[in-house]
PDB file of N, CA and C in Angstrom:
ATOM      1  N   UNK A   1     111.295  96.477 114.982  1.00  0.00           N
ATOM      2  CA  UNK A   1     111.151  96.282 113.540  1.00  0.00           C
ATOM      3  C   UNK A   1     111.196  97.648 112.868  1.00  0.00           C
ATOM      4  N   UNK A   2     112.249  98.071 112.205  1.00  0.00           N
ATOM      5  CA  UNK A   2     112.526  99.161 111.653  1.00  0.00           C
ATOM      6  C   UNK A   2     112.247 100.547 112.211  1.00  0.00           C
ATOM      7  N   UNK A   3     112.308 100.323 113.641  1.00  0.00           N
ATOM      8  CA  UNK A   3     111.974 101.530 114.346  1.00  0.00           C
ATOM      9  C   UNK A   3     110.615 102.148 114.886  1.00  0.00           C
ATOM     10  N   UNK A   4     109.557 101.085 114.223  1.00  0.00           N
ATOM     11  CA  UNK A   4     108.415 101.729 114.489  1.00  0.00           C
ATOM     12  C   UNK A   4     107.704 101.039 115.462  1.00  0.00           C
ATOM     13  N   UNK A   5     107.104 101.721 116.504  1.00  0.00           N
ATOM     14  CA  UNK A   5     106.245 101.193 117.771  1.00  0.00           C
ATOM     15  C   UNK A   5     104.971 100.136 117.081  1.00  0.00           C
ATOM     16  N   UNK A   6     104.575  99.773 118.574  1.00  0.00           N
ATOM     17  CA  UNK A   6     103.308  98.710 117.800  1.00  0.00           C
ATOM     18  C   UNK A   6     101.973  99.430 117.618  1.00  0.00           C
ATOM     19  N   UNK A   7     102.237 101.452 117.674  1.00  0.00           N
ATOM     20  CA  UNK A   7     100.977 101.967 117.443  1.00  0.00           C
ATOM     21  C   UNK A   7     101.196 103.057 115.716  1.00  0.00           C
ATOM     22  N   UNK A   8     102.308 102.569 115.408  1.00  0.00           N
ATOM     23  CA  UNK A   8     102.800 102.878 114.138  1.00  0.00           C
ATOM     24  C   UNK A   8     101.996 102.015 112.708  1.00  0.00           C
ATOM     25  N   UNK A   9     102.633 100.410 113.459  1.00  0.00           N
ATOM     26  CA  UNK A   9     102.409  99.270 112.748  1.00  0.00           C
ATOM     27  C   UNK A   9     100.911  99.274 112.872  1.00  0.00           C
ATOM     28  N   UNK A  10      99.875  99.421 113.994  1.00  0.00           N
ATOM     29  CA  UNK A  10      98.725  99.089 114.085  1.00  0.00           C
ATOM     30  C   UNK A  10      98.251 100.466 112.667  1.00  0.00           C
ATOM     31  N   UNK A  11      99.069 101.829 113.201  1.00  0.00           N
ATOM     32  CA  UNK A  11      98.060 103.034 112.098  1.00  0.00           C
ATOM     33  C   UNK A  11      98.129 102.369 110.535  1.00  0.00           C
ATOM     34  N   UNK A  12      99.528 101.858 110.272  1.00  0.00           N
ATOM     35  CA  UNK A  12      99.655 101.470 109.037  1.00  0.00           C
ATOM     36  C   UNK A  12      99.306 100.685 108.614  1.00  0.00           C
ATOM     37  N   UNK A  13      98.263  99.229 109.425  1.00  0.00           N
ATOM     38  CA  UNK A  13      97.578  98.393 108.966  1.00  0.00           C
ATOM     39  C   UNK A  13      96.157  98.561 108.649  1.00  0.00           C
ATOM     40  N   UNK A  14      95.892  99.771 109.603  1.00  0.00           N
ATOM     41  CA  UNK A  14      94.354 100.398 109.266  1.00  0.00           C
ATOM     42  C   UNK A  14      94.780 100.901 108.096  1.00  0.00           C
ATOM     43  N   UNK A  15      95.479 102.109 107.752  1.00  0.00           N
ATOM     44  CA  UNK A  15      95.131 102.820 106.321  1.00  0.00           C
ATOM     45  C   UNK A  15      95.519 101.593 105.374  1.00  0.00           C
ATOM     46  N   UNK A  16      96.036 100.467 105.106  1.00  0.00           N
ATOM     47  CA  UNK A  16      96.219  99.442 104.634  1.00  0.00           C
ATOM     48  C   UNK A  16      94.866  98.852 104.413  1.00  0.00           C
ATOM     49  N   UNK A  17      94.272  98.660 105.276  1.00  0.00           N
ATOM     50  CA  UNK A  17      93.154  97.999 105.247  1.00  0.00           C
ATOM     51  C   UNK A  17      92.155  99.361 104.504  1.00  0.00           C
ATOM     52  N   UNK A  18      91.968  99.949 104.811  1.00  0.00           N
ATOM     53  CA  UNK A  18      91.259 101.429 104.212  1.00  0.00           C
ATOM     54  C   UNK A  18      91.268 101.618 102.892  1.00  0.00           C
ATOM     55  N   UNK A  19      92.902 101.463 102.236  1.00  0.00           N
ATOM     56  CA  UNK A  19      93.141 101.535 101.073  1.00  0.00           C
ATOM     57  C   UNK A  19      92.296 100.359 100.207  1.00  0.00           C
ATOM     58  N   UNK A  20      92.880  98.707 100.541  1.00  0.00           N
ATOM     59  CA  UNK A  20      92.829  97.711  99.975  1.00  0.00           C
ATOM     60  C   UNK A  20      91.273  96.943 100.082  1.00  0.00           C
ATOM     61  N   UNK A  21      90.890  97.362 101.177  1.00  0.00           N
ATOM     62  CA  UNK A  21      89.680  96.817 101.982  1.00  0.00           C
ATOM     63  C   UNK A  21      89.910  94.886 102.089  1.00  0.00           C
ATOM     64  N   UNK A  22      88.622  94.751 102.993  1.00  0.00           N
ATOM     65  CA  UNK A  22      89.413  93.457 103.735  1.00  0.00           C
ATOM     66  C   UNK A  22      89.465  92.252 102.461  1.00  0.00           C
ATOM     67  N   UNK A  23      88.832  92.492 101.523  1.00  0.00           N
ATOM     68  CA  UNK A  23      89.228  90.899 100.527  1.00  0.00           C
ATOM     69  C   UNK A  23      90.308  90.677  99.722  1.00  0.00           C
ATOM     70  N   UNK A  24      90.860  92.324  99.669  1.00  0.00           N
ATOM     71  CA  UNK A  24      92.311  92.357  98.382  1.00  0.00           C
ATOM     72  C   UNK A  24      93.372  92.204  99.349  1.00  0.00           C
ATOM     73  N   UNK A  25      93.608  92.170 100.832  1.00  0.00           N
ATOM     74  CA  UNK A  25      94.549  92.210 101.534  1.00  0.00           C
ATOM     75  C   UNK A  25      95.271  89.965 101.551  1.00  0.00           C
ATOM     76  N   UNK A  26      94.080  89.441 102.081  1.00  0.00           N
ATOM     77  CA  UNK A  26      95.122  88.413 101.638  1.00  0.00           C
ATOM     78  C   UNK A  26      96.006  88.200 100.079  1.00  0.00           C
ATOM     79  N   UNK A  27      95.184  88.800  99.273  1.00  0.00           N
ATOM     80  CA  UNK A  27      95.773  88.451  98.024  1.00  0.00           C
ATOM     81  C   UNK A  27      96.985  89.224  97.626  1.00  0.00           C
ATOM     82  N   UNK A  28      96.982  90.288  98.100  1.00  0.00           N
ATOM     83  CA  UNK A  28      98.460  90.716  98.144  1.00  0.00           C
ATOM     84  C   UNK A  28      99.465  90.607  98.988  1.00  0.00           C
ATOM     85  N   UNK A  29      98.895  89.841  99.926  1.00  0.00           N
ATOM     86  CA  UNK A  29      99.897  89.082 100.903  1.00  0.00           C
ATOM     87  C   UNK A  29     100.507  88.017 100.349  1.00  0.00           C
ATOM     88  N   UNK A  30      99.645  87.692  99.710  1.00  0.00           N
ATOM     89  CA  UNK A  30     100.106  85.660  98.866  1.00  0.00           C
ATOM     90  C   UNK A  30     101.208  86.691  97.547  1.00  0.00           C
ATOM     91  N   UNK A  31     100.905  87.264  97.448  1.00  0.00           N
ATOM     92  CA  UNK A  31     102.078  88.403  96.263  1.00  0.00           C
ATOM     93  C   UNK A  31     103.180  88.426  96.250  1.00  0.00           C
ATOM     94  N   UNK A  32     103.225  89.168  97.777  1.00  0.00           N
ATOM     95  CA  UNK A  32     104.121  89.897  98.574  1.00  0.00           C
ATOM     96  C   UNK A  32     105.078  88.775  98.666  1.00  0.00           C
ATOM     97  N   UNK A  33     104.676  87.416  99.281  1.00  0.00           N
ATOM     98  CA  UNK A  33     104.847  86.068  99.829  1.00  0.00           C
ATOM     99  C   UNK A  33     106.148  85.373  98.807  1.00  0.00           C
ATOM    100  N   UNK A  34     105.271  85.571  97.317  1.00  0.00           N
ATOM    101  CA  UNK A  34     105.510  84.833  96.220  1.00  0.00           C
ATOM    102  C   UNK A  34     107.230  85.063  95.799  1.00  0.00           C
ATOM    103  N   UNK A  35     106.813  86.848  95.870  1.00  0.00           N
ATOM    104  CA  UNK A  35     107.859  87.775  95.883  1.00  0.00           C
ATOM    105  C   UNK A  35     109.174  87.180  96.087  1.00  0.00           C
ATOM    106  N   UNK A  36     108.875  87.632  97.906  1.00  0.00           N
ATOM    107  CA  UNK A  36     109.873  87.638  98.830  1.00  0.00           C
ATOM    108  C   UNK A  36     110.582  86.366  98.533  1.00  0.00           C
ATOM    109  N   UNK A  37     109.758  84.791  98.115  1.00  0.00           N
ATOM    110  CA  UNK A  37     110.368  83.648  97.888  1.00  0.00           C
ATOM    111  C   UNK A  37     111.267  83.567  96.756  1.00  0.00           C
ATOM    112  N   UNK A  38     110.707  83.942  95.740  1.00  0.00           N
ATOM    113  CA  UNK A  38     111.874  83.785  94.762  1.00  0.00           C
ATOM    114  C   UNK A  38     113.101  85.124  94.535  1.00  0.00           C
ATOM    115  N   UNK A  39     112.715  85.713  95.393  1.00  0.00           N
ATOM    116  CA  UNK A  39     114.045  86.753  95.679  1.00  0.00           C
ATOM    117  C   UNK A  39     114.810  86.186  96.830  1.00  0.00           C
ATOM    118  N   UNK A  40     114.596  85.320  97.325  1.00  0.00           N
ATOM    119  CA  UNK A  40     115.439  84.124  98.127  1.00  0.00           C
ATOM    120  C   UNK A  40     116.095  83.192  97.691  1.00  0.00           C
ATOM    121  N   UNK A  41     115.462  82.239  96.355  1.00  0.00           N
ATOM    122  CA  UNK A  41     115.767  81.642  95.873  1.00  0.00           C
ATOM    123  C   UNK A  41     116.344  82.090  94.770  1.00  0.00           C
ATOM    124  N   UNK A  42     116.445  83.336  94.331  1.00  0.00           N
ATOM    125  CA  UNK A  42     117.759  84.075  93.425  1.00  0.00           C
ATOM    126  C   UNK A  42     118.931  84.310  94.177  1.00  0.00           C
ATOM    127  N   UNK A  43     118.742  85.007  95.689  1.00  0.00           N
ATOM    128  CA  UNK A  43     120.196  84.888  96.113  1.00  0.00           C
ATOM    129  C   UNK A  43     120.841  83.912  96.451  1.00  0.00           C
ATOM    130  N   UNK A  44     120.163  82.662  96.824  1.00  0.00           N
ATOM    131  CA  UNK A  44     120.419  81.211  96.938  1.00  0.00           C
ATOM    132  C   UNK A  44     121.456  81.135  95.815  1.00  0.00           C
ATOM    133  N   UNK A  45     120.691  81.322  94.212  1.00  0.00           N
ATOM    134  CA  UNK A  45     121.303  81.220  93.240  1.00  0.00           C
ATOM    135  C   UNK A  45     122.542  81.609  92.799  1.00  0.00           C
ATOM    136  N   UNK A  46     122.457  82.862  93.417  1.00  0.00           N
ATOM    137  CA  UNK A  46     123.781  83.405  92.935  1.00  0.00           C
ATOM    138  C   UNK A  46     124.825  83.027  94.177  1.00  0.00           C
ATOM    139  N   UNK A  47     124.360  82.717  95.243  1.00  0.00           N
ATOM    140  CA  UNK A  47     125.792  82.229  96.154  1.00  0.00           C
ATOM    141  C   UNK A  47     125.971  81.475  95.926  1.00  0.00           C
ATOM    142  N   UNK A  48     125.245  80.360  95.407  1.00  0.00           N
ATOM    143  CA  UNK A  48     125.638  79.347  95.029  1.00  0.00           C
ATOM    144  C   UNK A  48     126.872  78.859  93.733  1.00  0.00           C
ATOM    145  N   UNK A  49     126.452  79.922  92.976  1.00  0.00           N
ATOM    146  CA  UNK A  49     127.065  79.826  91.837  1.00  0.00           C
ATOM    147  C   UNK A  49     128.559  80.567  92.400  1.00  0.00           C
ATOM    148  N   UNK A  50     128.770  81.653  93.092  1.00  0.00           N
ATOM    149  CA  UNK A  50     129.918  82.283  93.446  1.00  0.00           C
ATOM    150  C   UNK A  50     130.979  81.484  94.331  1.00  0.00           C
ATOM    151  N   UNK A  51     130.087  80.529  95.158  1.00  0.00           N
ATOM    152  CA  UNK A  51     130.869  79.471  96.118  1.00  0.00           C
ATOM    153  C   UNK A  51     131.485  78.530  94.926  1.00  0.00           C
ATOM    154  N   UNK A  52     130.812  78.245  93.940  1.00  0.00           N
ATOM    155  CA  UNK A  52     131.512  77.238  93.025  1.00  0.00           C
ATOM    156  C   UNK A  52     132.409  77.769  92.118  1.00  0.00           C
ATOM    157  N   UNK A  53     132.271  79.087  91.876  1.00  0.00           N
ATOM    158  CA  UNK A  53     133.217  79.878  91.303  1.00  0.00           C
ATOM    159  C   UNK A  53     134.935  79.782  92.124  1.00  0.00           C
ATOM    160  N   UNK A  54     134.519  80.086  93.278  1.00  0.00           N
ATOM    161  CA  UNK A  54     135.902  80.149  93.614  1.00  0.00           C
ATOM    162  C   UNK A  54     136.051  78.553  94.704  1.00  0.00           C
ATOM    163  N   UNK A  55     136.138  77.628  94.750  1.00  0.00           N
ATOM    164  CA  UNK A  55     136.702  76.519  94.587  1.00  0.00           C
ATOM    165  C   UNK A  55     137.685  76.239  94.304  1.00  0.00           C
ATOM    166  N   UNK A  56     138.642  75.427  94.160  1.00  0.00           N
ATOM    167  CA  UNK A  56     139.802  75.225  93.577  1.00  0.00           C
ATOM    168  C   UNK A  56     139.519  74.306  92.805  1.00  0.00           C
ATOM    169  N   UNK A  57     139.436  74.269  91.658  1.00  0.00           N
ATOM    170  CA  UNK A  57     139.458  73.038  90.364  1.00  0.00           C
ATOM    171  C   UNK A  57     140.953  71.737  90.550  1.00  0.00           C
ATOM    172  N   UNK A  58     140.075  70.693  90.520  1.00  0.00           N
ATOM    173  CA  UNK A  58     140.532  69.482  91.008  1.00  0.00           C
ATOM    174  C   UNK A  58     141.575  69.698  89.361  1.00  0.00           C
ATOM    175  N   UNK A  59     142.819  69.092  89.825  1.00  0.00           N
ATOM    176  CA  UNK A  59     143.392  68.851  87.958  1.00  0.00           C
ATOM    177  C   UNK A  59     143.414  67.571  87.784  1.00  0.00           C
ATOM    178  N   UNK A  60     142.775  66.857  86.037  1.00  0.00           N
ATOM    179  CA  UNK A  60     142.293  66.053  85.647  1.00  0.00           C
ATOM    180  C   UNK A  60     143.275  64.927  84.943  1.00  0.00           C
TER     181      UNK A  60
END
């Protein structure tokens, strides 16, 4: 995962936890979460719209 060992990921979850302390960490996980979903469901959006873009239009 992006190059970093599992004693990278462990340092960066302590100062994580250090920073945020343990009650603000789920809540910026559910954030993070919220985020990541509708920046999924925007590129959804836009392929979607680009696949229908180029289609060939039925003639009427």
């Amino acid at each position: 995962m992006f190059g970093l060992g599992l004693q990278e990921i462990l340092i960066i979850a302590f100062i994580v936890l250090l920073l945020f302390g343990g009650k603000k960490i789920p809540e910026l996980m559910r954030g993070l979460g919220k985020g990541v979903k509708s920046f999924k469901q925007g590129m959804k959006e836009i392929d979607d719209e680009v696949k229908d873009a180029n289609e060939p239009k039925a003639d009427s």
